[in-house]
PDB file of N, CA and C in Angstrom:
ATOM      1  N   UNK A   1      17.638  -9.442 -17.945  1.00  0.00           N
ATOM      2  CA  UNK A   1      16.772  -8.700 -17.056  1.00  0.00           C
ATOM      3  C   UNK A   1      15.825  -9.658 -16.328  1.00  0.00           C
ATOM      4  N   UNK A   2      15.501  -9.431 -15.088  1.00  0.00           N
ATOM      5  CA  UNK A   2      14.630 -10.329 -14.288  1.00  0.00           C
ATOM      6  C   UNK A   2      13.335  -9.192 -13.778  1.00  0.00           C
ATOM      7  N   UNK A   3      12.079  -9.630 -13.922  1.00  0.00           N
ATOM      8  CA  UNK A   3      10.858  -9.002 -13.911  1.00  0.00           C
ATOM      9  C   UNK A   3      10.644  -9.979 -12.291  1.00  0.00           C
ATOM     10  N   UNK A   4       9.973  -8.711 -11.180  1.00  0.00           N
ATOM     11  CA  UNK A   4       9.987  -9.139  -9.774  1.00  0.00           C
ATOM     12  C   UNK A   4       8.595  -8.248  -9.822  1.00  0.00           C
ATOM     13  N   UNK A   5       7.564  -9.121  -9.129  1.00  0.00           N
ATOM     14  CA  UNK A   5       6.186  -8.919  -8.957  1.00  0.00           C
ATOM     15  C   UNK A   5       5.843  -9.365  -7.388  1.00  0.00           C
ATOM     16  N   UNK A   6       5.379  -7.836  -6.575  1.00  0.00           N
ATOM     17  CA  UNK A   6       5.739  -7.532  -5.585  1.00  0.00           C
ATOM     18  C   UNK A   6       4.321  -7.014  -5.271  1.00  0.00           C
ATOM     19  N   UNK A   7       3.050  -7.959  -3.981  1.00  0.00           N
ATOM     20  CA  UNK A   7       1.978  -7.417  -3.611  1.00  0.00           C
ATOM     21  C   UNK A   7       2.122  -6.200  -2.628  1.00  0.00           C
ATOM     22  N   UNK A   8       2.011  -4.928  -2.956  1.00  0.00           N
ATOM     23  CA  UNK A   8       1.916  -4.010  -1.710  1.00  0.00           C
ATOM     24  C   UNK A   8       0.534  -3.387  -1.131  1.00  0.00           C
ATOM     25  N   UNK A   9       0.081  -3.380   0.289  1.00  0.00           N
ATOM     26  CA  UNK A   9      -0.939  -3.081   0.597  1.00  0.00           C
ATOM     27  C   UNK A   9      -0.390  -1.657   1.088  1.00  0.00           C
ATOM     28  N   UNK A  10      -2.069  -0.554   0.722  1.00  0.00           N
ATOM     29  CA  UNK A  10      -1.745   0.889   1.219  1.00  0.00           C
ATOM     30  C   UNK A  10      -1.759   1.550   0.520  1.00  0.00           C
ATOM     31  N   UNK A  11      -1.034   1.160  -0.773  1.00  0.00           N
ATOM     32  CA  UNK A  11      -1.256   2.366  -1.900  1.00  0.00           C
ATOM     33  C   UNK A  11      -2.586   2.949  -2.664  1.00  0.00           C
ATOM     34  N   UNK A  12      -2.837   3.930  -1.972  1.00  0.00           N
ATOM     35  CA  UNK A  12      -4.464   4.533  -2.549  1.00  0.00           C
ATOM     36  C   UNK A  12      -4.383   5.216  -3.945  1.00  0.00           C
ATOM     37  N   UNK A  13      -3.261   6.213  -4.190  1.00  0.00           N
ATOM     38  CA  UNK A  13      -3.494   7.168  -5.159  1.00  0.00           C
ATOM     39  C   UNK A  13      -2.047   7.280  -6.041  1.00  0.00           C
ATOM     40  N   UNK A  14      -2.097   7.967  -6.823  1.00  0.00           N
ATOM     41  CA  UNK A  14      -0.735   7.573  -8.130  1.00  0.00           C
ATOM     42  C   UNK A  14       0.259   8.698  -7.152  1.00  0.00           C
ATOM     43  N   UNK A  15       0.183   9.382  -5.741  1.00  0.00           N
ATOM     44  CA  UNK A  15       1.139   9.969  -4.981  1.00  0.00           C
ATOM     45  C   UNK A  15       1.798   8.499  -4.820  1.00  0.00           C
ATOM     46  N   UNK A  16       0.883   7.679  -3.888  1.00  0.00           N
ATOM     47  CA  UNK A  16       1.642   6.528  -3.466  1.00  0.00           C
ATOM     48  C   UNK A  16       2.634   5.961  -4.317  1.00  0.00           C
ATOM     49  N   UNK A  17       1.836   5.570  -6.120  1.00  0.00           N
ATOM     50  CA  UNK A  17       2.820   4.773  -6.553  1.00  0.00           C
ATOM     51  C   UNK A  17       4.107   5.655  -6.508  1.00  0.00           C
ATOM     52  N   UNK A  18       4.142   6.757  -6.881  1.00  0.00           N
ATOM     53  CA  UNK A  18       5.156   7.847  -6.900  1.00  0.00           C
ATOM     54  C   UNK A  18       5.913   7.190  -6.312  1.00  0.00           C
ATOM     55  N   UNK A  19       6.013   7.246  -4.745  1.00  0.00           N
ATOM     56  CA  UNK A  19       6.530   7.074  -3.891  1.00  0.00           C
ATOM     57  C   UNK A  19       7.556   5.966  -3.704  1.00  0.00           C
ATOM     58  N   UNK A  20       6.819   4.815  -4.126  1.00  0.00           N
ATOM     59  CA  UNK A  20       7.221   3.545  -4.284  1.00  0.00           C
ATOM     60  C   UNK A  20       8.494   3.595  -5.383  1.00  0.00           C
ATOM     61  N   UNK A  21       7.935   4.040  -6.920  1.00  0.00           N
ATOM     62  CA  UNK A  21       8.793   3.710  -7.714  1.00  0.00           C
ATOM     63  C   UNK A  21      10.044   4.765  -7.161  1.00  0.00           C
ATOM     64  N   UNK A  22       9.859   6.146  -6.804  1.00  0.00           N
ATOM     65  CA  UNK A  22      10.789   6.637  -6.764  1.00  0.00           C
ATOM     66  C   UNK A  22      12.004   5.744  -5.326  1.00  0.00           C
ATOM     67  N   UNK A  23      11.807   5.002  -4.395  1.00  0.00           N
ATOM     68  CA  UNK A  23      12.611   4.526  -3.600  1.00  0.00           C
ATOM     69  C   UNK A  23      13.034   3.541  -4.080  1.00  0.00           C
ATOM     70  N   UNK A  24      12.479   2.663  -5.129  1.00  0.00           N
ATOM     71  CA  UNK A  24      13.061   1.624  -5.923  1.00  0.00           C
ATOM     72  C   UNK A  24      13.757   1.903  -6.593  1.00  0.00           C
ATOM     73  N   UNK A  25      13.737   3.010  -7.486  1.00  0.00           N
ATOM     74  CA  UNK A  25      14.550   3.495  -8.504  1.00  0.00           C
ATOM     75  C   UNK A  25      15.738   4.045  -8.076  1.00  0.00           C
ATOM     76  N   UNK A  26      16.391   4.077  -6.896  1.00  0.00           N
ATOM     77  CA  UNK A  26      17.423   4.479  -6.269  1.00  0.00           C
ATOM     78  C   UNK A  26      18.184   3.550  -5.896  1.00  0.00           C
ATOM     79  N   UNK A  27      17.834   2.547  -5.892  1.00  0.00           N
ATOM     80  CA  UNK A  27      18.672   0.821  -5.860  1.00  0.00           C
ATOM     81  C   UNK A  27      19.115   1.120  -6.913  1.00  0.00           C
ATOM     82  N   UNK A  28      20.623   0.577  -6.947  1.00  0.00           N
ATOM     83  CA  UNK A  28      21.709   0.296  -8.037  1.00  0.00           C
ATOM     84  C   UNK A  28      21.193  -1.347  -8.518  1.00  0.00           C
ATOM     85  N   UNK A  29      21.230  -1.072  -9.834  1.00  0.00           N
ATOM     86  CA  UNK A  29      20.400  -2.356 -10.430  1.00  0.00           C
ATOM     87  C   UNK A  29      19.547  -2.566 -10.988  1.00  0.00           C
ATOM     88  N   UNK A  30      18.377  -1.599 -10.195  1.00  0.00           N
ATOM     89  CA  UNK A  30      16.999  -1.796 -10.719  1.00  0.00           C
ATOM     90  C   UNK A  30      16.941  -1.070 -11.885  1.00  0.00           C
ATOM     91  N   UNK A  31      16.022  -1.418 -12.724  1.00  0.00           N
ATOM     92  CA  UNK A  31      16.202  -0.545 -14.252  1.00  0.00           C
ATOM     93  C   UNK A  31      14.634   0.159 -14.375  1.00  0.00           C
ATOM     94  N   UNK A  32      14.008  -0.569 -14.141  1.00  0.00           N
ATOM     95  CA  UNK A  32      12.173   0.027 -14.220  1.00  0.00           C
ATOM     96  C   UNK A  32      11.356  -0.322 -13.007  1.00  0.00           C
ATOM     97  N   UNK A  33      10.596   0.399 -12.703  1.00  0.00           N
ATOM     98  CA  UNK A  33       9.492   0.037 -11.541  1.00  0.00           C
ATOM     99  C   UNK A  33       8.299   0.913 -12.123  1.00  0.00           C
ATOM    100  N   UNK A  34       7.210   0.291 -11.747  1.00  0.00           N
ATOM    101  CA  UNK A  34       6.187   0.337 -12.544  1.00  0.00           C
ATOM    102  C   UNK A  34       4.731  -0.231 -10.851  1.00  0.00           C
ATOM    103  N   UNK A  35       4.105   1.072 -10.006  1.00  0.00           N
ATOM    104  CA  UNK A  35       3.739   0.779  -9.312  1.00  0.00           C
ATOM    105  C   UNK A  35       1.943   0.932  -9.892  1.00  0.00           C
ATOM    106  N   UNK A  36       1.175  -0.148  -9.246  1.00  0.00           N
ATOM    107  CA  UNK A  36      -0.401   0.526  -9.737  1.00  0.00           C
ATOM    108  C   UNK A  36      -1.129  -0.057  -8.211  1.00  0.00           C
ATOM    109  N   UNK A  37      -1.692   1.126  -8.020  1.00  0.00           N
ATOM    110  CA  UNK A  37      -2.426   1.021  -6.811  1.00  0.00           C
ATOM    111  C   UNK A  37      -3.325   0.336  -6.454  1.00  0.00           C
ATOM    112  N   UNK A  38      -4.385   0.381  -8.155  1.00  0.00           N
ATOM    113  CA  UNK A  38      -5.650  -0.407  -8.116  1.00  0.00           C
ATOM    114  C   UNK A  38      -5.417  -2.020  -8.177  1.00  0.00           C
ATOM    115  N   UNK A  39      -4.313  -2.161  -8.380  1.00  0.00           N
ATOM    116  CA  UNK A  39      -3.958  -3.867  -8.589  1.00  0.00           C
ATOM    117  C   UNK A  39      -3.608  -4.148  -7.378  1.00  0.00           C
ATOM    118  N   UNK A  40      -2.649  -2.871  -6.608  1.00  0.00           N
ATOM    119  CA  UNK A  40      -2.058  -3.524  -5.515  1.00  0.00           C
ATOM    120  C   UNK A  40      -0.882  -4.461  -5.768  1.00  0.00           C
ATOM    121  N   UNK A  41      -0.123  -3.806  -6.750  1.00  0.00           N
ATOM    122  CA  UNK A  41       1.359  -4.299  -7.285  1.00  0.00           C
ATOM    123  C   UNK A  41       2.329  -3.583  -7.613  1.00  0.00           C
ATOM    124  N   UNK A  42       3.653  -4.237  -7.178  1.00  0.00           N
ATOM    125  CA  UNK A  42       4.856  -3.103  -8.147  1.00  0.00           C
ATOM    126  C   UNK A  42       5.544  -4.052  -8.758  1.00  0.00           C
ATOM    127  N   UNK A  43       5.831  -3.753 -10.107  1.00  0.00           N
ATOM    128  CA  UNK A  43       6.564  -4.697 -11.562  1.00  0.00           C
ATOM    129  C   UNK A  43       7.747  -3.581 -11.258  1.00  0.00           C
ATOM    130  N   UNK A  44       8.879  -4.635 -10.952  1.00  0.00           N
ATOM    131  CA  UNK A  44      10.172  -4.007 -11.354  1.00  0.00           C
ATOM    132  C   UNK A  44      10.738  -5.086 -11.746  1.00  0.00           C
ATOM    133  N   UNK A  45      11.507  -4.418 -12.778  1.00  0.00           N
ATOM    134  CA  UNK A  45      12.552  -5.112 -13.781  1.00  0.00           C
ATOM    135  C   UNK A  45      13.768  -4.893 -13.252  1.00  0.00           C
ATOM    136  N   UNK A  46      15.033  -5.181 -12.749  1.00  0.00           N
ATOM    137  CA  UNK A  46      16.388  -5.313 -12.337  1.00  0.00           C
ATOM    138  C   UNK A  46      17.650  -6.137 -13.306  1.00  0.00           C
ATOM    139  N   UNK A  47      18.497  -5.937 -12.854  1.00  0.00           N
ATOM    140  CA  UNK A  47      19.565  -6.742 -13.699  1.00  0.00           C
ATOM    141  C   UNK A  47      19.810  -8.187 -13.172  1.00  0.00           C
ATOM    142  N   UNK A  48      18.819  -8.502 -11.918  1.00  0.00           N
ATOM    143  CA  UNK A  48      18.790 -10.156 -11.646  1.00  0.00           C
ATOM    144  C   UNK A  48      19.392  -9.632 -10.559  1.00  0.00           C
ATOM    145  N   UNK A  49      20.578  -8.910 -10.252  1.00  0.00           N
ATOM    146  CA  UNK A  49      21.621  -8.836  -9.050  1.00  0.00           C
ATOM    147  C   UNK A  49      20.984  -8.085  -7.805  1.00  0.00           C
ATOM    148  N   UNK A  50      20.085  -7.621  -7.264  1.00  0.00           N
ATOM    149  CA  UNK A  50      19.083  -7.513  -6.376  1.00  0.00           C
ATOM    150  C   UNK A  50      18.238  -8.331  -6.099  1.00  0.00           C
ATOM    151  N   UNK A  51      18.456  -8.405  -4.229  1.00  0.00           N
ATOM    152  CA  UNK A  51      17.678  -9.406  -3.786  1.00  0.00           C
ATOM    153  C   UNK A  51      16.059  -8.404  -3.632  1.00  0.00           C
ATOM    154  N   UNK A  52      15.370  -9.813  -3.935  1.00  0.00           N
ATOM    155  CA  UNK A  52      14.206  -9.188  -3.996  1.00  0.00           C
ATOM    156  C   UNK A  52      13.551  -8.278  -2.282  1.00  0.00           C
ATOM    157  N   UNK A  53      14.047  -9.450  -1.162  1.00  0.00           N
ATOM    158  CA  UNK A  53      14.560  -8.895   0.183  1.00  0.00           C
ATOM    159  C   UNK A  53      14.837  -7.646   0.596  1.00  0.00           C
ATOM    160  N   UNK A  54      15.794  -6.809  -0.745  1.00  0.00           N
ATOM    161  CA  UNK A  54      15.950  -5.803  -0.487  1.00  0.00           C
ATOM    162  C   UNK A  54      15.031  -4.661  -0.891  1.00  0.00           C
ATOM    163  N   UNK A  55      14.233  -5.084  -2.060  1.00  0.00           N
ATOM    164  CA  UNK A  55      13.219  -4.521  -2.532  1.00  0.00           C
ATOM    165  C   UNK A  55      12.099  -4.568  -1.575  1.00  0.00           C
ATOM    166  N   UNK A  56      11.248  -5.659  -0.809  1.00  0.00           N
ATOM    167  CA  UNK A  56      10.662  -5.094   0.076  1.00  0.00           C
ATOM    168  C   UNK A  56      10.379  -4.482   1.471  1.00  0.00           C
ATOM    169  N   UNK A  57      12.022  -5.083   2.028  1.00  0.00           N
ATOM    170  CA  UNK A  57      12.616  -3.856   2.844  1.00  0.00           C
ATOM    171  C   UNK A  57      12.626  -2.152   2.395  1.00  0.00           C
ATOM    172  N   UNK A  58      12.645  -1.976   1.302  1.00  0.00           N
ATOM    173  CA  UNK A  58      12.625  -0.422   0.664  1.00  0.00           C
ATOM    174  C   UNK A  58      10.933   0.365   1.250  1.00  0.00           C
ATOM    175  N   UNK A  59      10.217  -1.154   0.107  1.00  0.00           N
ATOM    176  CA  UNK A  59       9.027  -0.598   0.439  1.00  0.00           C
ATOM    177  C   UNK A  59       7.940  -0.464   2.125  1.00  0.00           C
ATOM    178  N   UNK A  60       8.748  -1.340   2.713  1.00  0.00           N
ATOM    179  CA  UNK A  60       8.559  -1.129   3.650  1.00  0.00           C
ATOM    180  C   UNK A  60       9.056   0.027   4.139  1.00  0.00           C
ATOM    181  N   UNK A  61      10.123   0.295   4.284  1.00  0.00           N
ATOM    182  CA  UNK A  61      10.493   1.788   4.943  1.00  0.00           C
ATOM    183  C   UNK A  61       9.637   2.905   5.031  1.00  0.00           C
ATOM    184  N   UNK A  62       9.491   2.813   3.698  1.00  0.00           N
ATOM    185  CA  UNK A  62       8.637   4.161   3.424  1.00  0.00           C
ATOM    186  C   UNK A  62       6.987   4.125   3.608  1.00  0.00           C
ATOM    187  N   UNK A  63       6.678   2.805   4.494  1.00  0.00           N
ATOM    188  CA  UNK A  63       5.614   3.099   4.874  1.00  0.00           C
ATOM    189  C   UNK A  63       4.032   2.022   4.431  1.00  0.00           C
ATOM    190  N   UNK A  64       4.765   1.393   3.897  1.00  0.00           N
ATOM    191  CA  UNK A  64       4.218   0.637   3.052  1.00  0.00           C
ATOM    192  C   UNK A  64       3.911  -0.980   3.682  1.00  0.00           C
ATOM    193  N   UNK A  65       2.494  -1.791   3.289  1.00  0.00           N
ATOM    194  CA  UNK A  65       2.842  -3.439   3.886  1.00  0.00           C
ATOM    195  C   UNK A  65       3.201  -4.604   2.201  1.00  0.00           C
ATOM    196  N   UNK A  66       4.124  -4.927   2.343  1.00  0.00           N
ATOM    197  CA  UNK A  66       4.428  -5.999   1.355  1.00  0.00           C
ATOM    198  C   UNK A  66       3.430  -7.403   1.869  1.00  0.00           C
ATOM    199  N   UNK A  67       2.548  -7.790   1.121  1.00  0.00           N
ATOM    200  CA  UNK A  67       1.624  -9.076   1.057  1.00  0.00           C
ATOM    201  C   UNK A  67       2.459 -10.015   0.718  1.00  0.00           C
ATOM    202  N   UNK A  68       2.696 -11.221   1.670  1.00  0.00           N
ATOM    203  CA  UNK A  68       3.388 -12.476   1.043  1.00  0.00           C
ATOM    204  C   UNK A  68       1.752 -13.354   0.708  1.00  0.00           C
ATOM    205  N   UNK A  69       2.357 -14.148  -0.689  1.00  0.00           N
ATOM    206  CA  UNK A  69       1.179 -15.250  -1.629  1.00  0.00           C
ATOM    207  C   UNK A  69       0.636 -15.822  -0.557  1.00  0.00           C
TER     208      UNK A  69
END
């Protein structure tokens, strides 16, 4: 399993994380997502075989800004 730690700006309230984990969790691969607003992070765990690329393309879709370090 590979643990992917992902800054997202925007998420105010546990609707948001909702939101997040539920579009992650629809990738074939991913096994857990785990969003918290007040940190301004999403922990997902995958089987390694997802690009992370594709993970914040997701979160982007739905509305979301991914923070690069």
């Amino acid at each position: 399993m590979k643990e992917t730690i992902i800054k997202v700006q925007g998420m105010v309230c546990s609707g948001c994380e909702n939101r997040v984990q539920n579009a992650l969790k629809n990738i074939d691969g991913i096994e857990n997502v785990v969003a918290d607003h007040v940190a301004g992070t999403v922990t997902i765990t995958s089987n390694g075989e997802v690009s992370e690329n594709v993970m914040k393309e997701k979160i982007e879709d739905i509305g979301f800004e991914v923070k690069e370090d």
